[in-house]
PDB file of N, CA and C in Angstrom:
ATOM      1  N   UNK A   1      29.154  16.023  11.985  1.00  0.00           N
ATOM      2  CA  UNK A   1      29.508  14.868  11.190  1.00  0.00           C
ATOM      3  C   UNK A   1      28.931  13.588  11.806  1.00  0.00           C
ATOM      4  N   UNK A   2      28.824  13.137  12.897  1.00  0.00           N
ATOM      5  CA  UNK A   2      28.323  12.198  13.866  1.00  0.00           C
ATOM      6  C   UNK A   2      27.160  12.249  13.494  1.00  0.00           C
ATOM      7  N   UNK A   3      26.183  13.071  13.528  1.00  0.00           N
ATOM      8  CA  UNK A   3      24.825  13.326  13.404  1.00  0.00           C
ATOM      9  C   UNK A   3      24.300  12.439  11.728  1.00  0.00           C
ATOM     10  N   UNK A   4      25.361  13.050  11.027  1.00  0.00           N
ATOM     11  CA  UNK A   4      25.127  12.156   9.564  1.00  0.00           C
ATOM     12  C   UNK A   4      24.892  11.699   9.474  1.00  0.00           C
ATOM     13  N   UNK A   5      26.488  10.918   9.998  1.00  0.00           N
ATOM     14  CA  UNK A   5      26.578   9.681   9.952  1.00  0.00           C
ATOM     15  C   UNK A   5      25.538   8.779  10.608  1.00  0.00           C
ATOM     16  N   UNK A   6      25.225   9.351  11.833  1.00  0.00           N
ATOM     17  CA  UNK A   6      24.092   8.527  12.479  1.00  0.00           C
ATOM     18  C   UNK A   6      22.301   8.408  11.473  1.00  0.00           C
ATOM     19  N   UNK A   7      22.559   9.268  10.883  1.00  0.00           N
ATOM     20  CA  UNK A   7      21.186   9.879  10.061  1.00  0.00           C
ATOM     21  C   UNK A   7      21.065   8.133   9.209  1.00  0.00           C
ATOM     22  N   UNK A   8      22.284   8.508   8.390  1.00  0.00           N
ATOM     23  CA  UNK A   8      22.395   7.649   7.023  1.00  0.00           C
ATOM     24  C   UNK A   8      22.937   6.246   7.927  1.00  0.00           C
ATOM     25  N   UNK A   9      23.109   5.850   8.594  1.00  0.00           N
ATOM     26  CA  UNK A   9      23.243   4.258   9.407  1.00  0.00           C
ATOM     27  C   UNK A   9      21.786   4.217   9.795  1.00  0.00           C
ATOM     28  N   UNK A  10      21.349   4.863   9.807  1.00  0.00           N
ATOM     29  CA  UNK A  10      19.618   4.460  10.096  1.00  0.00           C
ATOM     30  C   UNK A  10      19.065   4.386   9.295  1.00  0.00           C
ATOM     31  N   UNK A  11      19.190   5.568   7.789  1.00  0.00           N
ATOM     32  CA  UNK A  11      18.387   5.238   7.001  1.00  0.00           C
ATOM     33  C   UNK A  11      19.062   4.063   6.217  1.00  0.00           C
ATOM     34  N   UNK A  12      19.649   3.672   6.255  1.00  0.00           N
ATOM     35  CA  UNK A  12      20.914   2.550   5.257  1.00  0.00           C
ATOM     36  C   UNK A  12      19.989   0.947   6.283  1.00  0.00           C
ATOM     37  N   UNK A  13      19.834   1.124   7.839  1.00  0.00           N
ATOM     38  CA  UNK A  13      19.106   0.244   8.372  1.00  0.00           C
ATOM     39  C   UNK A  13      17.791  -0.033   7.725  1.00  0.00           C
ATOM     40  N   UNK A  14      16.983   0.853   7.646  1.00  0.00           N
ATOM     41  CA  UNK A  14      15.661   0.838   7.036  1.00  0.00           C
ATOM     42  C   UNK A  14      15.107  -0.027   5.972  1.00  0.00           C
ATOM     43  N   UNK A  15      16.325   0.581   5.084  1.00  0.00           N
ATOM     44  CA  UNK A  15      16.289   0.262   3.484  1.00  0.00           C
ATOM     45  C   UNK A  15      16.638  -1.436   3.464  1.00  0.00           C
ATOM     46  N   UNK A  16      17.181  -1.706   4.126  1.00  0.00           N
ATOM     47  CA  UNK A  16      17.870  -3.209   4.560  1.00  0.00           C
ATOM     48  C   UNK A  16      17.263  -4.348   5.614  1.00  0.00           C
ATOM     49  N   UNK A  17      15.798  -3.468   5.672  1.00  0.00           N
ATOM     50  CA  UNK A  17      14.922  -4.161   6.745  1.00  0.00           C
ATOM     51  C   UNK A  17      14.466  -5.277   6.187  1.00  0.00           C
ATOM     52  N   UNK A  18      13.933  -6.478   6.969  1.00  0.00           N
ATOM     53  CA  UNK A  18      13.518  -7.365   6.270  1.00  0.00           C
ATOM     54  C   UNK A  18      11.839  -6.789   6.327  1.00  0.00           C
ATOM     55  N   UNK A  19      11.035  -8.094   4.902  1.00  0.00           N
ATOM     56  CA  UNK A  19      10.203  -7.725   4.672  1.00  0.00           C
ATOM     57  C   UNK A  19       8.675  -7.401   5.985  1.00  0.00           C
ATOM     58  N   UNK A  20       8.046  -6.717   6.598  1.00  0.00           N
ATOM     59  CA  UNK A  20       7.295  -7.524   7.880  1.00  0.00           C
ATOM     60  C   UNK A  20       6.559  -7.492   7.359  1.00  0.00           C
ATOM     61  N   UNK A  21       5.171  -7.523   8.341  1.00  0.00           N
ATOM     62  CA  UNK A  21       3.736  -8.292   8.093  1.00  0.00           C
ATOM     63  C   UNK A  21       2.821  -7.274   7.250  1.00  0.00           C
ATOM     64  N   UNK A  22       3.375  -5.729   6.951  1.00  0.00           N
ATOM     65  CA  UNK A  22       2.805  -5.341   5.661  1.00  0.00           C
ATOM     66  C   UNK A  22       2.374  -5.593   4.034  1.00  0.00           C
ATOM     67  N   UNK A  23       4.317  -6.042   4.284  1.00  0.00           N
ATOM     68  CA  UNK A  23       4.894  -5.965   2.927  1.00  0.00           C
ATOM     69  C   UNK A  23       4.616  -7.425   2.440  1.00  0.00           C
ATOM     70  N   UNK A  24       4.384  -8.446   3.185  1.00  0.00           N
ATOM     71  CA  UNK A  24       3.928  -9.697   3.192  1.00  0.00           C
ATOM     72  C   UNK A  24       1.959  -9.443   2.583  1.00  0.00           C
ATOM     73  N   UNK A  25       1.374  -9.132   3.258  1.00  0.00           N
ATOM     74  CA  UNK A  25       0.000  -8.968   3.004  1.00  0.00           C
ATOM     75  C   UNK A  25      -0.372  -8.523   1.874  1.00  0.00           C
ATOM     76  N   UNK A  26       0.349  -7.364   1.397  1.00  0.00           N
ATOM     77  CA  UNK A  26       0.590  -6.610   0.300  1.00  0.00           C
ATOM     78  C   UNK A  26       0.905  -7.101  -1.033  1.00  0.00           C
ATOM     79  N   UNK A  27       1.709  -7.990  -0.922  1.00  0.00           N
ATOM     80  CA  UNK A  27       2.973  -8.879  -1.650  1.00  0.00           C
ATOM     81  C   UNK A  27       1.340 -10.355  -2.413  1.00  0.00           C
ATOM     82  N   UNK A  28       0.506 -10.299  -1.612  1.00  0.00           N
ATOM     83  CA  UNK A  28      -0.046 -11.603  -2.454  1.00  0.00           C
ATOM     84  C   UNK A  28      -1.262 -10.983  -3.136  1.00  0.00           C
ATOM     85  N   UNK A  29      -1.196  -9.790  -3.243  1.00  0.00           N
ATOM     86  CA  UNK A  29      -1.939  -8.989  -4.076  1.00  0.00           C
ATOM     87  C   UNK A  29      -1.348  -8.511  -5.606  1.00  0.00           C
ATOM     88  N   UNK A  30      -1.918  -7.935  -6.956  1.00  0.00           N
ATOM     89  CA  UNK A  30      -1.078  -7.788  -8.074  1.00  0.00           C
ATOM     90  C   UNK A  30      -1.410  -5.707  -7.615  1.00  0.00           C
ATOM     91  N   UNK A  31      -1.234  -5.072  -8.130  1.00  0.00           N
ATOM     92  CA  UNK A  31      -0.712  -3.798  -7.345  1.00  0.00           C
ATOM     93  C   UNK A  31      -1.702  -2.939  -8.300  1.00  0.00           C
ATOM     94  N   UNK A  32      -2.423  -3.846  -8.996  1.00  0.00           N
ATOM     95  CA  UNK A  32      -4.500  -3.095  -9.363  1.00  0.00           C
ATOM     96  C   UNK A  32      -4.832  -2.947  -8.265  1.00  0.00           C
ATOM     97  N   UNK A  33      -4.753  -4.188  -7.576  1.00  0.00           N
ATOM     98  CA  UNK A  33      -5.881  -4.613  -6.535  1.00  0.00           C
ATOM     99  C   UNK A  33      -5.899  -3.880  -5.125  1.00  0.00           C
ATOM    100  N   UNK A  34      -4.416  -4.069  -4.788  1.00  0.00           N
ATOM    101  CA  UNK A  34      -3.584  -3.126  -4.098  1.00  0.00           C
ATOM    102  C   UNK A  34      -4.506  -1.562  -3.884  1.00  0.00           C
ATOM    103  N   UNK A  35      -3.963  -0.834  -5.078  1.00  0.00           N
ATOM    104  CA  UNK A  35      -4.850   0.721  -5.514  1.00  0.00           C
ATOM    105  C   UNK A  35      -5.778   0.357  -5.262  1.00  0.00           C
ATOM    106  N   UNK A  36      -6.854  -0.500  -5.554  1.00  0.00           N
ATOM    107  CA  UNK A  36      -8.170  -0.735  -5.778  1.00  0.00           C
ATOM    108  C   UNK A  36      -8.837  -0.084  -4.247  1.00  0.00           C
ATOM    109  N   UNK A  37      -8.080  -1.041  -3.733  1.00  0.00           N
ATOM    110  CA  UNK A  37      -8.605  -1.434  -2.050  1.00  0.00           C
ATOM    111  C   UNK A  37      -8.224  -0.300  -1.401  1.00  0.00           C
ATOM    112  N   UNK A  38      -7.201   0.515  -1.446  1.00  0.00           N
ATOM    113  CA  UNK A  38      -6.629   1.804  -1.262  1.00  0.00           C
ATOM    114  C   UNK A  38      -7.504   2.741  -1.735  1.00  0.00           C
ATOM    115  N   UNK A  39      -7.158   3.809  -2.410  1.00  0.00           N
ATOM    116  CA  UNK A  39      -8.241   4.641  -3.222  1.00  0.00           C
ATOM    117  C   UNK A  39      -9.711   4.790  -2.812  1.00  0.00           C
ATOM    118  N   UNK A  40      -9.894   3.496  -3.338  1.00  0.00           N
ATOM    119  CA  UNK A  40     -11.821   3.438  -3.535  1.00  0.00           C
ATOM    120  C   UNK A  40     -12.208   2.857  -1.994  1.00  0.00           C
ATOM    121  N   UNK A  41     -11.625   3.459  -0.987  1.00  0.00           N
ATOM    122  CA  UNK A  41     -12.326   2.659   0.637  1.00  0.00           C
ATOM    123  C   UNK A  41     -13.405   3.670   0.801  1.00  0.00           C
ATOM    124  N   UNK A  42     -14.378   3.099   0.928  1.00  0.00           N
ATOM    125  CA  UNK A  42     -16.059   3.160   0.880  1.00  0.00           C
ATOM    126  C   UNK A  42     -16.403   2.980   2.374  1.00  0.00           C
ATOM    127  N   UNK A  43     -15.318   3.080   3.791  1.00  0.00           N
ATOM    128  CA  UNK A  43     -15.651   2.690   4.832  1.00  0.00           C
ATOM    129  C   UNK A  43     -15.732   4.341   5.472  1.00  0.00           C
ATOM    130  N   UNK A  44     -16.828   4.505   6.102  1.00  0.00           N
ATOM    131  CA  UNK A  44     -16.562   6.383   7.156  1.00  0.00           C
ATOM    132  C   UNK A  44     -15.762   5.804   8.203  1.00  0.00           C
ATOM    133  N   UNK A  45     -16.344   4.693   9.043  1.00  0.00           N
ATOM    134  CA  UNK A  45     -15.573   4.609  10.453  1.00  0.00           C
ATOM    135  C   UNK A  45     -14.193   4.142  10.641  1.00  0.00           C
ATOM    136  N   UNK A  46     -13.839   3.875  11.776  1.00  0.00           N
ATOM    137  CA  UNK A  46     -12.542   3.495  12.117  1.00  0.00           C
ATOM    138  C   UNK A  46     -11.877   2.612  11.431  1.00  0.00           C
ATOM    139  N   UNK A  47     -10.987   2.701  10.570  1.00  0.00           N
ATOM    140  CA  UNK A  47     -10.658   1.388   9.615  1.00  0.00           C
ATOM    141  C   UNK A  47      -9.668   0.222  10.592  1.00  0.00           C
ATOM    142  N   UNK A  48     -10.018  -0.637  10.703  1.00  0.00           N
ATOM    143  CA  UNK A  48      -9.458  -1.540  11.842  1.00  0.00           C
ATOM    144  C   UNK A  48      -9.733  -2.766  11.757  1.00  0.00           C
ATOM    145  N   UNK A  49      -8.610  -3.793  11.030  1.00  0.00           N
ATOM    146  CA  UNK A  49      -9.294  -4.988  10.792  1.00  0.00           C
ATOM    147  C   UNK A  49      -9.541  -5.975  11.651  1.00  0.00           C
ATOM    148  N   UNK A  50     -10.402  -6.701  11.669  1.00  0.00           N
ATOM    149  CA  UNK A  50     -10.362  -7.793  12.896  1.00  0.00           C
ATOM    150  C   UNK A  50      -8.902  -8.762  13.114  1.00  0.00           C
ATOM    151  N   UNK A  51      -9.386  -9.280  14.495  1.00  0.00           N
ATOM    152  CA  UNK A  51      -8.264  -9.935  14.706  1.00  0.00           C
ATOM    153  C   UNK A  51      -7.529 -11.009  14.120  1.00  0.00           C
ATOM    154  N   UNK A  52      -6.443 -11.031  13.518  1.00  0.00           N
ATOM    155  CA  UNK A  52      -5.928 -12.432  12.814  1.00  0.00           C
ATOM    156  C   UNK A  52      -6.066 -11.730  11.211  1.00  0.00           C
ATOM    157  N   UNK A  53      -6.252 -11.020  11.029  1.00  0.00           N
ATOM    158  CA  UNK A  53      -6.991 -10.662   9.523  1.00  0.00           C
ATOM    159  C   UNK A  53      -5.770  -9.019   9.482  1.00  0.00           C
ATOM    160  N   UNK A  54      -5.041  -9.029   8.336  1.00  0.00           N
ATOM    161  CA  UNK A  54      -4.784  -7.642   7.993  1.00  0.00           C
ATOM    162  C   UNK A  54      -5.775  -6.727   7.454  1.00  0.00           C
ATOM    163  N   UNK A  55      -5.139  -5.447   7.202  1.00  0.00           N
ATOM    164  CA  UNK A  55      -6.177  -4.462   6.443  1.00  0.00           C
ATOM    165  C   UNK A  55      -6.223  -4.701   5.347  1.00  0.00           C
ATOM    166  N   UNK A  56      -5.357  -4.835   4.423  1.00  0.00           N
ATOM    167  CA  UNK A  56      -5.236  -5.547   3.060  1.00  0.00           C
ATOM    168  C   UNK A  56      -6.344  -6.220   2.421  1.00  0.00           C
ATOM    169  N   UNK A  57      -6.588  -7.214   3.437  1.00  0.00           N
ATOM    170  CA  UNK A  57      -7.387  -8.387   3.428  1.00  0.00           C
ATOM    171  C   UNK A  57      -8.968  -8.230   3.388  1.00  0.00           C
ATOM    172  N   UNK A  58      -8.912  -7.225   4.661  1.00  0.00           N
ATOM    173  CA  UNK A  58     -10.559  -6.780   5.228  1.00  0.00           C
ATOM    174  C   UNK A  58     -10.789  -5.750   4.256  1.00  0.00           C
ATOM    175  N   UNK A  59     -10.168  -4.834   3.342  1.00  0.00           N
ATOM    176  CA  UNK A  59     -10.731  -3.827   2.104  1.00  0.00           C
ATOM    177  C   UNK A  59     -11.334  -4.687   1.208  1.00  0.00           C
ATOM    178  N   UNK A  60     -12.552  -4.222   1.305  1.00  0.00           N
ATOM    179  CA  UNK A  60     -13.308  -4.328   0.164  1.00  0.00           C
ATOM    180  C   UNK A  60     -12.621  -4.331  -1.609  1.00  0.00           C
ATOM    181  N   UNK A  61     -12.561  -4.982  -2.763  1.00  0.00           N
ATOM    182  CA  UNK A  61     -12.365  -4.849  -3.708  1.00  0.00           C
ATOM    183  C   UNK A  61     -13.238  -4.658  -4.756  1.00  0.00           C
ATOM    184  N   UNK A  62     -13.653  -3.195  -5.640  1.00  0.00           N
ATOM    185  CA  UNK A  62     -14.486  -2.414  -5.675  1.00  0.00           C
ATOM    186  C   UNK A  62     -14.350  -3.210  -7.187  1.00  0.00           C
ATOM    187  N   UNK A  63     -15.686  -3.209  -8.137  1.00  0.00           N
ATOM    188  CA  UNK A  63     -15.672  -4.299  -8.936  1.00  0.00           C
ATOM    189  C   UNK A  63     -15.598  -2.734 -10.273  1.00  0.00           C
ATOM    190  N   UNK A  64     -16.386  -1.941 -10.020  1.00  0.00           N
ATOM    191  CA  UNK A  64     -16.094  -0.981 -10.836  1.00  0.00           C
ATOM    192  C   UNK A  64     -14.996   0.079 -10.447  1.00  0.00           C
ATOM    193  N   UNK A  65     -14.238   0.488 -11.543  1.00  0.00           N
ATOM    194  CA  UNK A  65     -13.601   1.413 -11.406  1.00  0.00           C
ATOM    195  C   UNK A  65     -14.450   2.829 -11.335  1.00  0.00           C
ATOM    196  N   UNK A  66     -13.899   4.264 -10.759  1.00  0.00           N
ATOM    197  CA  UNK A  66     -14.908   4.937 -10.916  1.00  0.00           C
ATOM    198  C   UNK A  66     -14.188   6.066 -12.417  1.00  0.00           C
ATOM    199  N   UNK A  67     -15.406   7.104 -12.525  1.00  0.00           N
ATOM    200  CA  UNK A  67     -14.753   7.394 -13.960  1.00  0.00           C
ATOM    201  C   UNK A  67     -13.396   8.292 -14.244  1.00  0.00           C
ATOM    202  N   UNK A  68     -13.051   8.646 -12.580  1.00  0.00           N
ATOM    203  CA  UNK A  68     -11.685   9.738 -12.846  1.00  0.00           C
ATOM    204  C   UNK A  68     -10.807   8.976 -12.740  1.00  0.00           C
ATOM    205  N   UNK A  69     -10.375   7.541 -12.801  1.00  0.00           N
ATOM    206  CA  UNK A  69      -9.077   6.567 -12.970  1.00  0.00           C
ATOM    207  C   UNK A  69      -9.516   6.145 -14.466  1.00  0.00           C
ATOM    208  N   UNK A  70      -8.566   6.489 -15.204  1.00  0.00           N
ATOM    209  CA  UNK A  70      -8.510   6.481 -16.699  1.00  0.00           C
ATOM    210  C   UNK A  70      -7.934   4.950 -16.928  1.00  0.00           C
ATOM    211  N   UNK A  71      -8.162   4.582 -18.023  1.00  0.00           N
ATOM    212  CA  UNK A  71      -7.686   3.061 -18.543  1.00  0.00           C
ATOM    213  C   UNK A  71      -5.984   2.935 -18.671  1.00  0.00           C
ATOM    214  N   UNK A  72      -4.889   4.130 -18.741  1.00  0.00           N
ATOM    215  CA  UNK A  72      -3.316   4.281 -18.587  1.00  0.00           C
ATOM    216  C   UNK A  72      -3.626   4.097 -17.193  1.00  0.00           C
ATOM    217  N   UNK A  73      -4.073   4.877 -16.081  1.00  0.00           N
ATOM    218  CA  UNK A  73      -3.598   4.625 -14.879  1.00  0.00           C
ATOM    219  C   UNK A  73      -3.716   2.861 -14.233  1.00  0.00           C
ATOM    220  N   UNK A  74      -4.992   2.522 -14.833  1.00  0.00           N
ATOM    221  CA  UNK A  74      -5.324   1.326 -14.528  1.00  0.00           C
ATOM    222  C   UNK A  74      -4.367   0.169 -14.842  1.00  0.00           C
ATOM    223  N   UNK A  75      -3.725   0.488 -16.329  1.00  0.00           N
ATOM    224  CA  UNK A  75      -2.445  -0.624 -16.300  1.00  0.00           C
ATOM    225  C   UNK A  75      -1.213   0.050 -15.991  1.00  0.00           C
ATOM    226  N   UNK A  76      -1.292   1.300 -14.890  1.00  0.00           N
ATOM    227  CA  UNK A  76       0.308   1.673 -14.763  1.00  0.00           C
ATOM    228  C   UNK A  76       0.894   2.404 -16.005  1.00  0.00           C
ATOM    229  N   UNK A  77       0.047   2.314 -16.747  1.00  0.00           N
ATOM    230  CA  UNK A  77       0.804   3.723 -17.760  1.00  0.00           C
ATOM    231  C   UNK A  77       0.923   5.104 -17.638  1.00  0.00           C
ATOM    232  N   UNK A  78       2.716   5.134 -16.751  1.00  0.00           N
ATOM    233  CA  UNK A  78       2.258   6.982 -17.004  1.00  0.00           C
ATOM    234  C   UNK A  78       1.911   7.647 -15.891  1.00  0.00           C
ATOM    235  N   UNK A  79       1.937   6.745 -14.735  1.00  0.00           N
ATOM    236  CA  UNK A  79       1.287   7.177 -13.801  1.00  0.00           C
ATOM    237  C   UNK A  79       2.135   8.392 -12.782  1.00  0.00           C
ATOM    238  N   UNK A  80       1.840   9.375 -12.595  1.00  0.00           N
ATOM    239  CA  UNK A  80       2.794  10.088 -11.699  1.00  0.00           C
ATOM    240  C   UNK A  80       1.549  10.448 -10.251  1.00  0.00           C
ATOM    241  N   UNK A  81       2.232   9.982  -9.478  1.00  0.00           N
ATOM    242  CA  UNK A  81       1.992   9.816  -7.406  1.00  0.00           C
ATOM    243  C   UNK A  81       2.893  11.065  -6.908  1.00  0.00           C
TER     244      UNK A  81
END
């Protein structure tokens, strides 16, 4: 019972975290752009953004879509992850 309880006071912590320097970086993006930069990374090497700069930031934003993201996924229609 201890163990649970300890389980769910942590995950109950989590959920109640404030926002950090992800969810911030993330947050001044609209959640196309987001996927965009995600998905379509066009980088082989070490992905690692410079200093002062998030990853968010340093992804490239790919101007074409490619042809297996359909026009529903693109506005969030329907989408199952």
């Amino acid at each position: 019972m201890h163990a649970c309880t300890t389980l769910i006071g942590v995950f109950c912590g989590v959920v109640e975290k404030e926002p950090g320097r992800a969810e911030w970086a993330f947050a001044r993006y609209d959640y196309l752009t987001v996927m965009k930069k995600l998905l379509l990374i066009n980088k082989t090497d070490n992905l690692v953004a410079p200093p002062g700069m998030e990853i968010i930031d340093y992804l490239e934003t790919p101007s074409l879509l490619p042809p297996w993201i359909t026009e529903e996924a693109e506005k969030g229609d329907n989408v199952i992850i």
